[in-house]
N, C-alpha and C. Protein backbone atom coordinates (compact mmCIF):
# COMPACT_ATOMS: atom_id res chain seq x y z
N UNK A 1 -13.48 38.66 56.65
CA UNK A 1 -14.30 37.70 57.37
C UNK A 1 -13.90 36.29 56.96
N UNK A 2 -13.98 35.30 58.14
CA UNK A 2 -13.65 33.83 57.36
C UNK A 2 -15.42 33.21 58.50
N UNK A 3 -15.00 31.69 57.83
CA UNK A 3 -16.37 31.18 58.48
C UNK A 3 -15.33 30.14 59.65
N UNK A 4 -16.85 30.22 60.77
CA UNK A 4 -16.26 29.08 61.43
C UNK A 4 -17.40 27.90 61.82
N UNK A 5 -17.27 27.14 62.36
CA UNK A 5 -18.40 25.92 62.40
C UNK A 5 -18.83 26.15 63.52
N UNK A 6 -20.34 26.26 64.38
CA UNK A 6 -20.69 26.34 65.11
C UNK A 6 -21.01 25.33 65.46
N UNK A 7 -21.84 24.73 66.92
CA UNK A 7 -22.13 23.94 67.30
C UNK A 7 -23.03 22.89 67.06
N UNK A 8 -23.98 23.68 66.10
CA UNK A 8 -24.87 22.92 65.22
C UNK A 8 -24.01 22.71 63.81
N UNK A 9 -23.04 22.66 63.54
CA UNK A 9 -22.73 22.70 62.02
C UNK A 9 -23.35 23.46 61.42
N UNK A 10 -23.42 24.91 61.57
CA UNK A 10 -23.87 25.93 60.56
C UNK A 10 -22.56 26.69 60.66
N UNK A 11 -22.30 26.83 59.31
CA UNK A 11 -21.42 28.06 58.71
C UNK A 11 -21.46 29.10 59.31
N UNK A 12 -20.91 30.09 60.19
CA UNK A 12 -21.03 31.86 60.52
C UNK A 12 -19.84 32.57 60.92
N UNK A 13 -20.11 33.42 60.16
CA UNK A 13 -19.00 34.48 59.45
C UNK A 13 -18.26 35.07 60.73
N UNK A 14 -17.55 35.02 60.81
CA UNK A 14 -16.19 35.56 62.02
C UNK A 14 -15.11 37.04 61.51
N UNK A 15 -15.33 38.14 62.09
CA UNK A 15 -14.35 38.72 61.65
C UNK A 15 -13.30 38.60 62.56
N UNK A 16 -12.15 38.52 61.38
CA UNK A 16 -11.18 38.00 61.88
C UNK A 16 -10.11 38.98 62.31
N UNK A 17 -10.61 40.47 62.03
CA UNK A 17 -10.07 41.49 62.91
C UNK A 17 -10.52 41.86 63.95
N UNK A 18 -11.07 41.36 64.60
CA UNK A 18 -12.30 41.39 66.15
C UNK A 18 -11.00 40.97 66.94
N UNK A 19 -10.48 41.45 68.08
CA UNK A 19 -9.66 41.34 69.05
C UNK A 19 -10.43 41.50 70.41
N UNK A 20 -9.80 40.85 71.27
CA UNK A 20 -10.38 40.97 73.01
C UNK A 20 -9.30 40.09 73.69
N UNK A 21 -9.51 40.99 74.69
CA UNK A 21 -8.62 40.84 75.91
C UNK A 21 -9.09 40.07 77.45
N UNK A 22 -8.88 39.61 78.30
CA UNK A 22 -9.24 39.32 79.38
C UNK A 22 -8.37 39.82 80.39
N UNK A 23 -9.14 40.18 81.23
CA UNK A 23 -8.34 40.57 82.47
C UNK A 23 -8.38 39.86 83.84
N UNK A 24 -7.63 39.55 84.87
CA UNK A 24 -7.85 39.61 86.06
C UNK A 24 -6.87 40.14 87.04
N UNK A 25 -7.52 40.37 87.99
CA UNK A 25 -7.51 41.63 89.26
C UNK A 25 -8.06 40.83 90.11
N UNK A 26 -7.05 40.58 91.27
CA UNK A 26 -7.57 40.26 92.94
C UNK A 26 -6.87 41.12 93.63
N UNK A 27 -7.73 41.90 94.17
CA UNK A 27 -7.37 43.12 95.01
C UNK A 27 -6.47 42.57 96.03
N UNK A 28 -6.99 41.41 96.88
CA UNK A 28 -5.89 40.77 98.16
C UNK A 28 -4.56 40.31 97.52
N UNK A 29 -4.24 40.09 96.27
CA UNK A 29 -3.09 39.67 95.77
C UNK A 29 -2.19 40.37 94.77
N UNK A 30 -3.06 40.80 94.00
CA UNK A 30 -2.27 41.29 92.63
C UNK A 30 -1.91 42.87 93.06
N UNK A 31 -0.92 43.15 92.31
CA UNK A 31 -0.48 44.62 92.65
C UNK A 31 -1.05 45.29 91.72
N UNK A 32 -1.91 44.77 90.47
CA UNK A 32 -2.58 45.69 89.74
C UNK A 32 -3.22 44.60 88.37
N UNK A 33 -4.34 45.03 88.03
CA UNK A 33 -4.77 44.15 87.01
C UNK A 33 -3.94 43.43 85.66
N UNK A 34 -3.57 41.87 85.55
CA UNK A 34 -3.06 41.03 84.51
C UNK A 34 -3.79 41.16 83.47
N UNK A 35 -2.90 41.15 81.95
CA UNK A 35 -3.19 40.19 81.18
C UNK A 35 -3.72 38.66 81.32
N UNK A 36 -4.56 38.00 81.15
CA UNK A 36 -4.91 36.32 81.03
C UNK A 36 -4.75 36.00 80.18
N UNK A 37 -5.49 36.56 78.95
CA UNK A 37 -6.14 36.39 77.89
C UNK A 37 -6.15 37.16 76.69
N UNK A 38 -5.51 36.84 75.06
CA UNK A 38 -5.81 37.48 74.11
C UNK A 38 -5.96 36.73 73.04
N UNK A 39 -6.59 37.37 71.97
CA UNK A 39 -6.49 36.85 70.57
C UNK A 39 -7.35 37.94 69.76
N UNK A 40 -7.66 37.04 68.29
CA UNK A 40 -8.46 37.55 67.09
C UNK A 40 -8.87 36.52 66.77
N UNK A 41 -10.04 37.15 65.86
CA UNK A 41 -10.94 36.36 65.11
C UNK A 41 -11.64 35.13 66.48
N UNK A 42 -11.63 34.08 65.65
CA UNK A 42 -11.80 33.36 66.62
C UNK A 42 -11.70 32.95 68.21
N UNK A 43 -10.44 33.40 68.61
CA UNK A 43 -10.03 33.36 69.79
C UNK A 43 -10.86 34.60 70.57
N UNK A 44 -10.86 35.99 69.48
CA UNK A 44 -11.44 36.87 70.38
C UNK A 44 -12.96 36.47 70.97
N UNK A 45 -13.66 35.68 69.98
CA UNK A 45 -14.83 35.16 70.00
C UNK A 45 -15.22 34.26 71.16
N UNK A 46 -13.81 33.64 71.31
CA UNK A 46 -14.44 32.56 72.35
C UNK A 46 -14.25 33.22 73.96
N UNK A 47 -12.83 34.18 74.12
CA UNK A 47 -12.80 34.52 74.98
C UNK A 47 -14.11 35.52 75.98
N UNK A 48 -14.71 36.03 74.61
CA UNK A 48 -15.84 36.78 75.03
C UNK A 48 -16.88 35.43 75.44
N UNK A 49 -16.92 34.64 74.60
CA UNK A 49 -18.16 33.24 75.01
C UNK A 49 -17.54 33.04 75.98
N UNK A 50 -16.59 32.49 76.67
CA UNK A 50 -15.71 32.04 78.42
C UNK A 50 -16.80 33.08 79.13
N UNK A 51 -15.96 34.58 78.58
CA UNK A 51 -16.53 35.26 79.92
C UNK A 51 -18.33 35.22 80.20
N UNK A 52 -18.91 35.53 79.14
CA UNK A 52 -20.54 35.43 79.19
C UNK A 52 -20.76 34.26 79.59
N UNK A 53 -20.85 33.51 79.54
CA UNK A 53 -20.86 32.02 79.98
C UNK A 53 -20.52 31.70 81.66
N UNK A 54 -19.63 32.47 81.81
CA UNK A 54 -18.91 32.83 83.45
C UNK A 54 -19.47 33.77 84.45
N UNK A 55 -20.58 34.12 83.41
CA UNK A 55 -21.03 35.72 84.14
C UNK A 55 -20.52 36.98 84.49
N UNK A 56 -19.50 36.66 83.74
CA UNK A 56 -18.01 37.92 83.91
C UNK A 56 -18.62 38.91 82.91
N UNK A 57 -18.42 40.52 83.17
CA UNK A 57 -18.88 41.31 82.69
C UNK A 57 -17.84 41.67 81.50
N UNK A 58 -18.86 42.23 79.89
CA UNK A 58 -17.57 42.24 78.61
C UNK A 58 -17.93 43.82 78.90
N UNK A 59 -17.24 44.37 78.21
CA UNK A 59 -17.14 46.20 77.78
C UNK A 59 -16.34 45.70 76.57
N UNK A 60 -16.84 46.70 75.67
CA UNK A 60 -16.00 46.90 74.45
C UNK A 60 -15.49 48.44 74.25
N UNK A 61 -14.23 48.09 74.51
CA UNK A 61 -13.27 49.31 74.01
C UNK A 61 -12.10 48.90 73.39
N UNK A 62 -12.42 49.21 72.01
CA UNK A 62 -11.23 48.95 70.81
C UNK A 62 -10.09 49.94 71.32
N UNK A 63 -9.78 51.38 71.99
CA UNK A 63 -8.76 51.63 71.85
C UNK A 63 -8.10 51.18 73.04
N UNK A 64 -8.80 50.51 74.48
CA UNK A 64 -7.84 49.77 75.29
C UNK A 64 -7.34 49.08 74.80
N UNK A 65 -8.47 47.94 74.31
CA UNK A 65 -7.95 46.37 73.63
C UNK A 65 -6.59 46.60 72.74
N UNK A 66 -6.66 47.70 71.93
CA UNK A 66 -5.17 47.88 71.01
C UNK A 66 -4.16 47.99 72.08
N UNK A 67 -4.25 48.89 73.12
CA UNK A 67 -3.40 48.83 73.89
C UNK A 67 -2.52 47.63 74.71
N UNK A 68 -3.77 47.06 75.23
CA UNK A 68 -3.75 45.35 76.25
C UNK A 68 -2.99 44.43 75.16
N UNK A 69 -3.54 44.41 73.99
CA UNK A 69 -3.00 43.12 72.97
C UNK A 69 -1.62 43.15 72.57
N UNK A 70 -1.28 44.44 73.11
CA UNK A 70 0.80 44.03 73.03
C UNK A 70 1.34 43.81 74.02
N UNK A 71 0.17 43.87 75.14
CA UNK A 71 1.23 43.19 76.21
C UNK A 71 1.11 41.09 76.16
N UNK A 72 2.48 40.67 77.20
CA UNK A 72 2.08 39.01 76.82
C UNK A 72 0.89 38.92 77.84
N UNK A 73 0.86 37.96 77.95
CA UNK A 73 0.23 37.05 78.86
C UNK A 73 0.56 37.21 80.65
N UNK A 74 0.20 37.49 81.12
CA UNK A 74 0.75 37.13 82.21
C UNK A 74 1.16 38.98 83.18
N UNK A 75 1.31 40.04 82.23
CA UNK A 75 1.80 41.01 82.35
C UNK A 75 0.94 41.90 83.45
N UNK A 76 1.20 42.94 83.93
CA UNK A 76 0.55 43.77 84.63
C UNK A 76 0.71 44.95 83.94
N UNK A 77 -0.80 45.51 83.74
CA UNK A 77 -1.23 46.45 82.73
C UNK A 77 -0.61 47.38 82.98
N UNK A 78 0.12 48.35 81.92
CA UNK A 78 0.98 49.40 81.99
C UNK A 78 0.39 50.80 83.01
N UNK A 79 1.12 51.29 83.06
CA UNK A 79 0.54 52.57 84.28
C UNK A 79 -0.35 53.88 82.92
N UNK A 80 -0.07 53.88 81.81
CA UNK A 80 -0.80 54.41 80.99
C UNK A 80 -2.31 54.04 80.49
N UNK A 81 -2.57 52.67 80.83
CA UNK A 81 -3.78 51.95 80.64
C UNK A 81 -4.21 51.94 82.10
N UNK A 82 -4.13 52.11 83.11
CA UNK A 82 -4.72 52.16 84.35
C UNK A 82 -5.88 53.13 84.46
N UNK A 83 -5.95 54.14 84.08
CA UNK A 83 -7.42 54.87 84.31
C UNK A 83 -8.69 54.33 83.26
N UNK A 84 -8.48 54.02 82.57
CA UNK A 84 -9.17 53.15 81.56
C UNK A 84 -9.67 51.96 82.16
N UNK A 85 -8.78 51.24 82.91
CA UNK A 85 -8.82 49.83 83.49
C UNK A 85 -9.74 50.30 84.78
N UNK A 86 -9.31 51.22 85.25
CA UNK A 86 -9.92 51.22 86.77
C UNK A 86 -11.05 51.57 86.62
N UNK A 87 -11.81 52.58 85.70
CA UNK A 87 -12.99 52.60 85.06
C UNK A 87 -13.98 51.35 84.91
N UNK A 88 -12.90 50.22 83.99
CA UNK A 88 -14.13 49.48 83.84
C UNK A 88 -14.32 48.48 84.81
N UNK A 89 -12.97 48.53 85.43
CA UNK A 89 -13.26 47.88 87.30
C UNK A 89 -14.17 48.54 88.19
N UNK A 90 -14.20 49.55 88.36
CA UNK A 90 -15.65 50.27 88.89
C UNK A 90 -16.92 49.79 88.00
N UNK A 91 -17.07 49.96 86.94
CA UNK A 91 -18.39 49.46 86.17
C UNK A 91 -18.81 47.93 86.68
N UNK A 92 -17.31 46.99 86.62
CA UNK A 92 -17.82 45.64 86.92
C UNK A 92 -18.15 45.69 88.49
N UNK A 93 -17.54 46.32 89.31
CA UNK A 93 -17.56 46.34 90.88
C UNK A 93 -19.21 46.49 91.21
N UNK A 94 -19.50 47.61 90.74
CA UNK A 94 -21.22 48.10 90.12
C UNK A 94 -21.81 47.52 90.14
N UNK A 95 -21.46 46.93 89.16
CA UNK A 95 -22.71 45.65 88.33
C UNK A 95 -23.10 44.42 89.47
N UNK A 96 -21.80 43.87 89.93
CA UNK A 96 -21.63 42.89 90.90
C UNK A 96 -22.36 43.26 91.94
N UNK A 97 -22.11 44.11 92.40
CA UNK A 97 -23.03 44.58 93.49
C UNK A 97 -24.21 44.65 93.14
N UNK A 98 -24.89 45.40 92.29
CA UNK A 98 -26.31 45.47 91.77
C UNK A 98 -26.92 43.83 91.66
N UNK A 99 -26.38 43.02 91.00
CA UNK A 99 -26.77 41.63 90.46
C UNK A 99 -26.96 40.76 92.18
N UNK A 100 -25.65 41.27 92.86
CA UNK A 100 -25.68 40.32 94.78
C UNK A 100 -27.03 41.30 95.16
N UNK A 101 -27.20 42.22 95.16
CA UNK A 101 -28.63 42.91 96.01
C UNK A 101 -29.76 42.80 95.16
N UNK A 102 -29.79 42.09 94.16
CA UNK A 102 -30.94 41.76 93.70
C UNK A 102 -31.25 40.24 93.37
N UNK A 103 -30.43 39.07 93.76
CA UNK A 103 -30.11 38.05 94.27
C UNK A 103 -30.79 37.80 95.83
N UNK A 104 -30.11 39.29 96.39
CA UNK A 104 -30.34 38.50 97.51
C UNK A 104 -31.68 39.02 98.22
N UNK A 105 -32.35 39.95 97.66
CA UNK A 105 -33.85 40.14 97.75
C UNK A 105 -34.78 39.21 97.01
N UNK A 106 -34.11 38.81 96.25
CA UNK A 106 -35.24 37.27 95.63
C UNK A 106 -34.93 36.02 96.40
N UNK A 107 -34.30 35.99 97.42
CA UNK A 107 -33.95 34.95 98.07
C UNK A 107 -34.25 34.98 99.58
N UNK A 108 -34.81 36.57 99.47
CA UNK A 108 -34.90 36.98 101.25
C UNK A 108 -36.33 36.62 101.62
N UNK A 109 -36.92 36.01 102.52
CA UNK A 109 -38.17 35.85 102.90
C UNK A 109 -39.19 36.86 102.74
N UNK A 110 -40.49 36.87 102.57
CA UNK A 110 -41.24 38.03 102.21
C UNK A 110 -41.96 38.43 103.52
């Protein structure tokens, strides 16, 4: 663990073996879900704060993430990580949908 400075200037402990990945996928363009995004410690930290912050959905799976974190930047996820991936693209597809139909019943006239 190391410390890092938060926004208030308080000290809090970071492990610095914590890894995460980001992905993106546009179905009209991409031929299959990218790398964006990787790091540790810190970096993994913030990339997860981007996405929550973005409303982008996290999943934690340490044995994808081992997988994703050797590819670079920029890459299209190997054909061995694809059922894994498409999984948690259905979960986010899900969610998205659930969150727009319950959006749009709080917005629909009564």
């Amino acid at each position: 663990m190391s410390k890092a400075t938060t926004e208030n200037n308080n000290p809090k402990l970071v492990d610095k073996d914590k890894s995460a990945v980001a992905l993106k996928y546009d179905r009209g363009k991409d031929p299959a879900p990218k790398m964006v995004a990787k790091g540790k410690g810190v970096i993994a930290e913030q990339i997860v704060k981007v996405a929550l912050d973005n409303n982008i959905e996290v999943r934690e799976d340490a044995d994808l993430v081992e997988v994703l974190e050797k590819l670079d930047i920029d890459a299209i996820i190997p054909l061995d990580a694809y059922a894994a991936v498409a999984e948690i693209l259905s979960y986010v597809y899900k969610t998205n949908a659930k969150a727009r139909a319950n959006l749009d019943r709080k917005n629909s006239p009564v």
